[in-house]
C-alpha atoms as a PDB file:
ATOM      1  CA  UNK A   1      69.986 235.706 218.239  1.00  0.00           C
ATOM      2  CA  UNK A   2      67.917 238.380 220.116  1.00  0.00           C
ATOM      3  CA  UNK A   3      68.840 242.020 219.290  1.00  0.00           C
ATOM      4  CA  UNK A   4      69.749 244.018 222.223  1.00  0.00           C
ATOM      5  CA  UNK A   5      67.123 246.517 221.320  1.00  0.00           C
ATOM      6  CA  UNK A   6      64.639 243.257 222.436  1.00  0.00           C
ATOM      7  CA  UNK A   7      66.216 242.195 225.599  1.00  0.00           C
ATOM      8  CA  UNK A   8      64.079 244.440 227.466  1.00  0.00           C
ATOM      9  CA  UNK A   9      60.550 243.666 225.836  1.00  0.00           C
ATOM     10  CA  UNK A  10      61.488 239.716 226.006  1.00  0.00           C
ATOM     11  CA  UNK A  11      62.526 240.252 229.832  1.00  0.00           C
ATOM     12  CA  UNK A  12      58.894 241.748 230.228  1.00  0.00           C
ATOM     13  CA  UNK A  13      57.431 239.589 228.174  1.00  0.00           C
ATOM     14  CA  UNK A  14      59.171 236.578 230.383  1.00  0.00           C
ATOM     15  CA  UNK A  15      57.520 238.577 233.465  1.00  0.00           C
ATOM     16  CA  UNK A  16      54.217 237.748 232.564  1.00  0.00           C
ATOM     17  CA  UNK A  17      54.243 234.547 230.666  1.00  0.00           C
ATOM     18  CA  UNK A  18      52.245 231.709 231.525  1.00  0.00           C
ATOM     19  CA  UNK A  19      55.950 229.731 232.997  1.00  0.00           C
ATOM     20  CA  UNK A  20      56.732 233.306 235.307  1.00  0.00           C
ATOM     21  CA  UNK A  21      55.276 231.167 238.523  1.00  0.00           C
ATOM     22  CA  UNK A  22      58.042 228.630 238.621  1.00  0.00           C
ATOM     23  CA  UNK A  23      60.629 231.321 238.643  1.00  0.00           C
ATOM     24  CA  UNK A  24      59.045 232.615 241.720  1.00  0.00           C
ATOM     25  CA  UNK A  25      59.622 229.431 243.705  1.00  0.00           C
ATOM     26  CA  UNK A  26      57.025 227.130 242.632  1.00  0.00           C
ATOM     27  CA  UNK A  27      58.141 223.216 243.097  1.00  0.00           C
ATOM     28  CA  UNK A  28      57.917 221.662 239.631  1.00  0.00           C
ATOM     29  CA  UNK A  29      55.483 218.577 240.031  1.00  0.00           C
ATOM     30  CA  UNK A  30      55.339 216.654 236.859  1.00  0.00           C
ATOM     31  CA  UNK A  31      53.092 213.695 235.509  1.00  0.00           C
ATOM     32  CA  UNK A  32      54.341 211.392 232.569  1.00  0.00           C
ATOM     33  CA  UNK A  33      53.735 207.845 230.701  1.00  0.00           C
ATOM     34  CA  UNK A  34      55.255 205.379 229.191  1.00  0.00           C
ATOM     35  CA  UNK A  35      58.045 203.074 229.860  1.00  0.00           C
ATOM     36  CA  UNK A  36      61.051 205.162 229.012  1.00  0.00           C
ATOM     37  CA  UNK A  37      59.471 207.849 231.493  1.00  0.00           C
ATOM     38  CA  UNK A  38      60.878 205.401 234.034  1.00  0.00           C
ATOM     39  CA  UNK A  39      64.137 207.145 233.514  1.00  0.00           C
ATOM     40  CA  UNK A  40      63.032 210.534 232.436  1.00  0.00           C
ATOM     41  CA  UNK A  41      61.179 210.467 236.539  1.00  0.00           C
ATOM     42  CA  UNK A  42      64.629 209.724 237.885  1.00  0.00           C
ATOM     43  CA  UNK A  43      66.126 213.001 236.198  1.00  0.00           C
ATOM     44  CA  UNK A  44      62.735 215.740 237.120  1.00  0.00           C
ATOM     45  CA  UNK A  45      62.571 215.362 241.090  1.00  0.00           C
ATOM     46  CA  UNK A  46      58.436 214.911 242.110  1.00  0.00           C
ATOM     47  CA  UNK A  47      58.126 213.195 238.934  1.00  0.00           C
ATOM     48  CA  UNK A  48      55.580 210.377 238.620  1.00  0.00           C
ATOM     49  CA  UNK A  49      55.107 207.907 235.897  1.00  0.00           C
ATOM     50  CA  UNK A  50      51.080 207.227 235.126  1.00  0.00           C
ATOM     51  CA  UNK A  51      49.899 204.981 232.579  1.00  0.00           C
ATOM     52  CA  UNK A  52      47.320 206.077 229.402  1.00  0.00           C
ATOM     53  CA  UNK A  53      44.695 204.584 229.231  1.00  0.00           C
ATOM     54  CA  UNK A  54      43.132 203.693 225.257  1.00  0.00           C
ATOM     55  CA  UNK A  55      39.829 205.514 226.214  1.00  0.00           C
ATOM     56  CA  UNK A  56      42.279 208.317 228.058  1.00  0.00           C
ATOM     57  CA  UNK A  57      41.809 212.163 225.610  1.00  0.00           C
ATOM     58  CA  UNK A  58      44.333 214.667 226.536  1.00  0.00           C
ATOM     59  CA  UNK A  59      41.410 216.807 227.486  1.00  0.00           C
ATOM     60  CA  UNK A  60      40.534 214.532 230.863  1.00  0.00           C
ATOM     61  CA  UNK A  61      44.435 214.158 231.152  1.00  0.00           C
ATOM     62  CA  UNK A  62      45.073 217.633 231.218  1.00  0.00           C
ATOM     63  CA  UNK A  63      42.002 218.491 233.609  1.00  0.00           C
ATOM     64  CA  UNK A  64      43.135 215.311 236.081  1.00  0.00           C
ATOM     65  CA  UNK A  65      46.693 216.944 236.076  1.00  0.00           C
ATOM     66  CA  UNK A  66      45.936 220.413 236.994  1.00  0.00           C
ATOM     67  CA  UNK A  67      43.408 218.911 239.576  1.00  0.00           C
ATOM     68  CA  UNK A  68      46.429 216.909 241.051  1.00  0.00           C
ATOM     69  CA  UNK A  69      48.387 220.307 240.873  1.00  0.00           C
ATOM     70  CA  UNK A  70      50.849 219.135 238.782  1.00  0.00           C
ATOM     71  CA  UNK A  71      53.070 221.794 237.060  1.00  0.00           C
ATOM     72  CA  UNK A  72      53.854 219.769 233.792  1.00  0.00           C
ATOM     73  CA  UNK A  73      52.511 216.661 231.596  1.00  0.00           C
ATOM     74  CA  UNK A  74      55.074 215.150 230.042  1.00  0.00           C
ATOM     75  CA  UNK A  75      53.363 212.465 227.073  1.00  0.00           C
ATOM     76  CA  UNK A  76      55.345 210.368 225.312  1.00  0.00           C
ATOM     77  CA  UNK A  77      54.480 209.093 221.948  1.00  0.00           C
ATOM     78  CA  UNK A  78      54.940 205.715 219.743  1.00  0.00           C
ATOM     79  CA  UNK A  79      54.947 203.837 216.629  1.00  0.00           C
ATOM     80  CA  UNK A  80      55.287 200.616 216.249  1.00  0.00           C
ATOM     81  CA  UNK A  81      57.108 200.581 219.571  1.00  0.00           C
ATOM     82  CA  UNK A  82      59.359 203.177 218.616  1.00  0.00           C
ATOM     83  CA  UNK A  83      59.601 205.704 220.655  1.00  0.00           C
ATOM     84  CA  UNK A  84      59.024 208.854 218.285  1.00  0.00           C
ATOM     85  CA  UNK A  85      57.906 212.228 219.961  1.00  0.00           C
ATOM     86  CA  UNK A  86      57.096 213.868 223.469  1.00  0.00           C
ATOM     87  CA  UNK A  87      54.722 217.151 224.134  1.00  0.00           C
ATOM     88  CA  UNK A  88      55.388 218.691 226.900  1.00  0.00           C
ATOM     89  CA  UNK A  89      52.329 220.266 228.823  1.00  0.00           C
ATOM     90  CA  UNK A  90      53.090 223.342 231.308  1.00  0.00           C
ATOM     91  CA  UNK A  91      50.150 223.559 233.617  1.00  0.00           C
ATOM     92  CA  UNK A  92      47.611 224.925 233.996  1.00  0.00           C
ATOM     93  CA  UNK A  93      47.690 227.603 231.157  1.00  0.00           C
ATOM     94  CA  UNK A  94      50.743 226.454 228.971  1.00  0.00           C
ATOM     95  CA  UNK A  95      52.161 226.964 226.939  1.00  0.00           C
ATOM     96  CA  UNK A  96      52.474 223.614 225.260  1.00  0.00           C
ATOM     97  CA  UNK A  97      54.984 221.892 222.993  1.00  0.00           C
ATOM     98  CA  UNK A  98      55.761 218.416 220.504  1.00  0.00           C
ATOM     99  CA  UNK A  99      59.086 217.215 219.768  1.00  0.00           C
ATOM    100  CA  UNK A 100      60.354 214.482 217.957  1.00  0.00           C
ATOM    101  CA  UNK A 101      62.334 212.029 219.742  1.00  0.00           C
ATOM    102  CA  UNK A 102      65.369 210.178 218.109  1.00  0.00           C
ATOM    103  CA  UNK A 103      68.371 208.571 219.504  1.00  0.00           C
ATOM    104  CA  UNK A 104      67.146 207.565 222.237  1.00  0.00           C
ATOM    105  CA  UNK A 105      69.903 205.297 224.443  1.00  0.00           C
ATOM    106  CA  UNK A 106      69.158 203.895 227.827  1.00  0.00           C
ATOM    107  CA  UNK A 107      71.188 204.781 230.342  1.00  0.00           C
ATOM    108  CA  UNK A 108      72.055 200.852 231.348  1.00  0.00           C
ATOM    109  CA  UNK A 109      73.581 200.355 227.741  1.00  0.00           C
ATOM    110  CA  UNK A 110      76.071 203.389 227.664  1.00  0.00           C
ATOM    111  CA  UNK A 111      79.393 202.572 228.476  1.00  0.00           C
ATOM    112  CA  UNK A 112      80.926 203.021 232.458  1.00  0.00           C
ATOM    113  CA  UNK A 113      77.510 204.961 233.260  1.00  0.00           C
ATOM    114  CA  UNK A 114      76.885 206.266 236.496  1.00  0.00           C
ATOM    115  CA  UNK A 115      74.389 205.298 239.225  1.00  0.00           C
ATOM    116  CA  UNK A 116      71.745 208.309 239.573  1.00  0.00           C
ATOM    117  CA  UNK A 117      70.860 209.370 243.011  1.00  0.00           C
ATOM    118  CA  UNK A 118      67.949 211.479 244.075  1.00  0.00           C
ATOM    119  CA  UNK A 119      69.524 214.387 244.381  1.00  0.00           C
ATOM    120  CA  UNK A 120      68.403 217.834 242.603  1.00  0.00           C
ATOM    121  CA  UNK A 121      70.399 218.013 239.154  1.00  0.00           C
ATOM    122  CA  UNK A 122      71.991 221.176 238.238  1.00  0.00           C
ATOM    123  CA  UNK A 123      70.736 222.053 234.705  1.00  0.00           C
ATOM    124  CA  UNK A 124      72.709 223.427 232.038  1.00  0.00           C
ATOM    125  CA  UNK A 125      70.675 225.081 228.905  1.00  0.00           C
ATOM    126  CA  UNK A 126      73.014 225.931 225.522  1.00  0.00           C
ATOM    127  CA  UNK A 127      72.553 227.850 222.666  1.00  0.00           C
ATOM    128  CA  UNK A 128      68.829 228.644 223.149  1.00  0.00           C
ATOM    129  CA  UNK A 129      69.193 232.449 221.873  1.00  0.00           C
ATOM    130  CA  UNK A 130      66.122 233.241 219.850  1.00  0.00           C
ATOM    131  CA  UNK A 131      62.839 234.437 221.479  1.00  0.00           C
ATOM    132  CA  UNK A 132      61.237 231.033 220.672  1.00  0.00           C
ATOM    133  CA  UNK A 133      64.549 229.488 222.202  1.00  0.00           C
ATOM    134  CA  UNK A 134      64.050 231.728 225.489  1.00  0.00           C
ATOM    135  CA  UNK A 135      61.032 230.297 225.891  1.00  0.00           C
ATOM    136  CA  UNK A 136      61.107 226.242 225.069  1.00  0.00           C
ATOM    137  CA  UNK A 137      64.482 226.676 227.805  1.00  0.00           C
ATOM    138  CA  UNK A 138      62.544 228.108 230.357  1.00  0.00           C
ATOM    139  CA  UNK A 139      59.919 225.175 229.499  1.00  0.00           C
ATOM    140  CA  UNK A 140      62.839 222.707 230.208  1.00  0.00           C
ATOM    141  CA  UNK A 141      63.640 225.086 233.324  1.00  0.00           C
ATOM    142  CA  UNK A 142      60.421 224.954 235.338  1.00  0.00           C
ATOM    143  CA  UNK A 143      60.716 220.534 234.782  1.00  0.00           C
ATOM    144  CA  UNK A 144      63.373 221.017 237.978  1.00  0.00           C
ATOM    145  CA  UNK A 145      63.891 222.644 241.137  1.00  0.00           C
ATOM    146  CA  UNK A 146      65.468 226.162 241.285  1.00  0.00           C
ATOM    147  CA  UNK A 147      67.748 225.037 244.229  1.00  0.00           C
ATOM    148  CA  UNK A 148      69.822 222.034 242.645  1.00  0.00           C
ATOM    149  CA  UNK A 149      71.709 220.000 246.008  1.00  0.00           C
ATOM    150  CA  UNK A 150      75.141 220.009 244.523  1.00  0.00           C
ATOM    151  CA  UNK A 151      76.633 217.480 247.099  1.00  0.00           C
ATOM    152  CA  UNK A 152      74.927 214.955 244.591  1.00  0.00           C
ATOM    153  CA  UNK A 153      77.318 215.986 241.422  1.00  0.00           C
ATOM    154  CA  UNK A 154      74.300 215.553 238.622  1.00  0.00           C
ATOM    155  CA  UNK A 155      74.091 218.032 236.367  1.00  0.00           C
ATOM    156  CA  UNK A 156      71.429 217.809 233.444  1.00  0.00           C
ATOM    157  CA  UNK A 157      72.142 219.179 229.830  1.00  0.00           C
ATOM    158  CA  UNK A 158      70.041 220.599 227.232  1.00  0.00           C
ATOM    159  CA  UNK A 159      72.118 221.522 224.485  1.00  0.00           C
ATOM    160  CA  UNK A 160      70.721 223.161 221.150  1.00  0.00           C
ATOM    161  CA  UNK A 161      72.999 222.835 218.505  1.00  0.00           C
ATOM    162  CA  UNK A 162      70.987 223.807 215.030  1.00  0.00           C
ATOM    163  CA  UNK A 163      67.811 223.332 216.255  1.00  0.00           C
ATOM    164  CA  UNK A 164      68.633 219.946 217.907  1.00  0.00           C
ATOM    165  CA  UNK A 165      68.386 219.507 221.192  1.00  0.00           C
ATOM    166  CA  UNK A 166      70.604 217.155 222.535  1.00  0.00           C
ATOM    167  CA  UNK A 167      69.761 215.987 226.629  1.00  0.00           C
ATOM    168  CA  UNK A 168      72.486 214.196 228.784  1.00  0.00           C
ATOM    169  CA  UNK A 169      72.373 213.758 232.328  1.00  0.00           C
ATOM    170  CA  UNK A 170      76.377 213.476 233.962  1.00  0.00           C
ATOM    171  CA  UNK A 171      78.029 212.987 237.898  1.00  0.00           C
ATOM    172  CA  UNK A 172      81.175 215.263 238.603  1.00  0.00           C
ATOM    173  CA  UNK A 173      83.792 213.107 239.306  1.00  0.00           C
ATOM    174  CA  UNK A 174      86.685 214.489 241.341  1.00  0.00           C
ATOM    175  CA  UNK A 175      89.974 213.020 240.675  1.00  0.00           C
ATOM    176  CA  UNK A 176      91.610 215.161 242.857  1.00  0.00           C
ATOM    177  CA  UNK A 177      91.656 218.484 243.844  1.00  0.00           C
ATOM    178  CA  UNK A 178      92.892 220.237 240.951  1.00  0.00           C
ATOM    179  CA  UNK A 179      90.803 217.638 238.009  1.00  0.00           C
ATOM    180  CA  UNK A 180      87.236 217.325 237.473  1.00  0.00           C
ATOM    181  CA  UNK A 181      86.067 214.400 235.005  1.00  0.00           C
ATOM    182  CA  UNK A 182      82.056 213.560 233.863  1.00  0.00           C
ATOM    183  CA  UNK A 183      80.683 210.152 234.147  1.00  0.00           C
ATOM    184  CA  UNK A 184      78.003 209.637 232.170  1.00  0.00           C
ATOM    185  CA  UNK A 185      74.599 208.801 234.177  1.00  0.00           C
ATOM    186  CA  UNK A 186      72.058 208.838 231.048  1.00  0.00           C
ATOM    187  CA  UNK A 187      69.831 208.112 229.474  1.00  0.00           C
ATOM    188  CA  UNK A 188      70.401 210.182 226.618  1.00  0.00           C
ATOM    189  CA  UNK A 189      68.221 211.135 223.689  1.00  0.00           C
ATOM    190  CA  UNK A 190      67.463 213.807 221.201  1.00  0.00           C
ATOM    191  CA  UNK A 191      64.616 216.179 220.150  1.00  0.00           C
ATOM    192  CA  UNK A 192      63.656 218.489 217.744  1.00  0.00           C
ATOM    193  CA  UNK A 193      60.871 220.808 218.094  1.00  0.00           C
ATOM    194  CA  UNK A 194      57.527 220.493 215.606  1.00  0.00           C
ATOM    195  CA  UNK A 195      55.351 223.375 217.474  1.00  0.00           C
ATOM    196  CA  UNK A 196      54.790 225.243 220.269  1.00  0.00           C
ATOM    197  CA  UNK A 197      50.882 226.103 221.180  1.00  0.00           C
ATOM    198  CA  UNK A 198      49.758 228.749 223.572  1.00  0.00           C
ATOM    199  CA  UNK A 199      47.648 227.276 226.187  1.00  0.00           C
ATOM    200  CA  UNK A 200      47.109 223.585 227.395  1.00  0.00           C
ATOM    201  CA  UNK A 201      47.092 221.392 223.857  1.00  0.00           C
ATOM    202  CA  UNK A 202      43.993 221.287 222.207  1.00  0.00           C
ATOM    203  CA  UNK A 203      43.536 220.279 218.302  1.00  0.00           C
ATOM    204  CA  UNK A 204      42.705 223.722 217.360  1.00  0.00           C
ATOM    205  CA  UNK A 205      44.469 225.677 219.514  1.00  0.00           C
ATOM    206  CA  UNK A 206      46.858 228.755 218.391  1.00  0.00           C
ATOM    207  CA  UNK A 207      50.081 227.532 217.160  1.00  0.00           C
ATOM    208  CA  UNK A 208      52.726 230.031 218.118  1.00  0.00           C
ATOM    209  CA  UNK A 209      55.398 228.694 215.746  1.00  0.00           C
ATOM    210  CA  UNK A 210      55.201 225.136 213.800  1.00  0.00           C
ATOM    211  CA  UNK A 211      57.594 223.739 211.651  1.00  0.00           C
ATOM    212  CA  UNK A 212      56.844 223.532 208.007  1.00  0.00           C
ATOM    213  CA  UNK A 213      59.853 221.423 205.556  1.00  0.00           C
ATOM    214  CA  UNK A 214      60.289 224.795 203.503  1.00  0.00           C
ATOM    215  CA  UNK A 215      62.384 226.014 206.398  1.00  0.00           C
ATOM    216  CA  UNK A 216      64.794 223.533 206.287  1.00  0.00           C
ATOM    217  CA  UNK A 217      66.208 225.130 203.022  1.00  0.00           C
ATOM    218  CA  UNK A 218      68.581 227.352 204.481  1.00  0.00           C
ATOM    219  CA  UNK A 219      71.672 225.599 206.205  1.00  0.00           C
ATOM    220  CA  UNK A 220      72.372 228.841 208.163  1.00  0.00           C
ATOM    221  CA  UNK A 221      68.446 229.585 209.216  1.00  0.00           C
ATOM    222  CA  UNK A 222      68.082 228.348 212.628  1.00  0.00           C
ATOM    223  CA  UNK A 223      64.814 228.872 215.172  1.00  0.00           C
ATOM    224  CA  UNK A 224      66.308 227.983 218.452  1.00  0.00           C
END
């Protein structure tokens, strides 16, 4: 939790961060890869899916996304072709940060989903208390618009519950005018934050917070 003494430092400190420009209106524009991006560009309006090349170094990605004036690089990672991890890039001055990526579920194989529309979702952040939680949700804030067109019914969910980050994308449904039911829309996945960098990514860049196993010995000690 932040103490109340902080509130006022972080809410300076949230002034003049590197993500203050979206929350003065800028449009998030956002560049990703990778085959499951197809669905992660239908939930972040102005998202567009590019391809990485073998010979492509994050460096000359970075530089061709700020050039295209993207806001945010979104890379996702693999292993064997498992889908395993995603660092997120806000541009052009950060900060940056890797997750891992588990449980991941198309949105075609979950049960009575939804058709998605191109509407602007309405996001929903949970649980993200801490001063490293204030800022990986305003990370996942500036990936969509400000203005979300509610006539569409999407709503997008980032939910932390002990340092996992659950995302799920729902449509209202309106069963009549006193009930209000969710229809799953997908996909749906889960990560878990590794580290969070100041600045664009670069291999030795300053780490503002990285995980290390010893932390996971307290059940009650949570970062987010």
């Amino acid at each position: 939790m932040v103490d109340e003494d902080d509130d006022g430092e972080v809410a300076q400190d949230e002034a003049d961060d590197e993500l203050a420009s979206y929350f003065s209106g800028r449009t998030p524009k956002i560049v990703t890869g990778y085959d499951f991006c197809h669905e992660l560009v239908s939930i972040f309006p102005n998202a567009q899916f590019a391809k990485r090349g073998p010979k492509h170094e994050m460096k000359q990605i970075i530089k061709q996304a700020v050039k295209h004036e993207f806001t945010d690089l979104m890379i996702v990672n693999e292993d064997r072709k498992q889908l395993n991890a995603i660092t997120l890039i806000h541009l052009p001055d950060g900060p940056s940060a890797y997750f891992k990526l588990t449980n991941y579920i198309p949105g075609k194989r979950l049960p009575g989903h939804g058709r998605t529309t191109a509407h602007n979702p309405e996001l929903i952040l949970n649980n993200f208390n801490t001063r490293l939680g204030h800022t990986v949700g305003r990370m996942f804030q500036a990936l969509l618009p400000q203005v979300p067109e509610f006539e569409g019914r999407q709503v997008v969910t980032f939910h932390n519950q002990r340092d996992f980050i659950f995302v799920r994308r729902h449509r209202y449904v309106f069963k009549d005018t006193e009930k209000v039911g969710l229809q799953e829309l997908g996909p749906r996945f889960t990560l878990k934050l590794r580290w969070l960098q100041k600045g664009t990514y670069a291999r030795d860049g300053e780490y503002e917070w990285i995980f290390k196993p010893d932390m996971e010995t307290s059940r009650k000690r949570f970062f987010l």
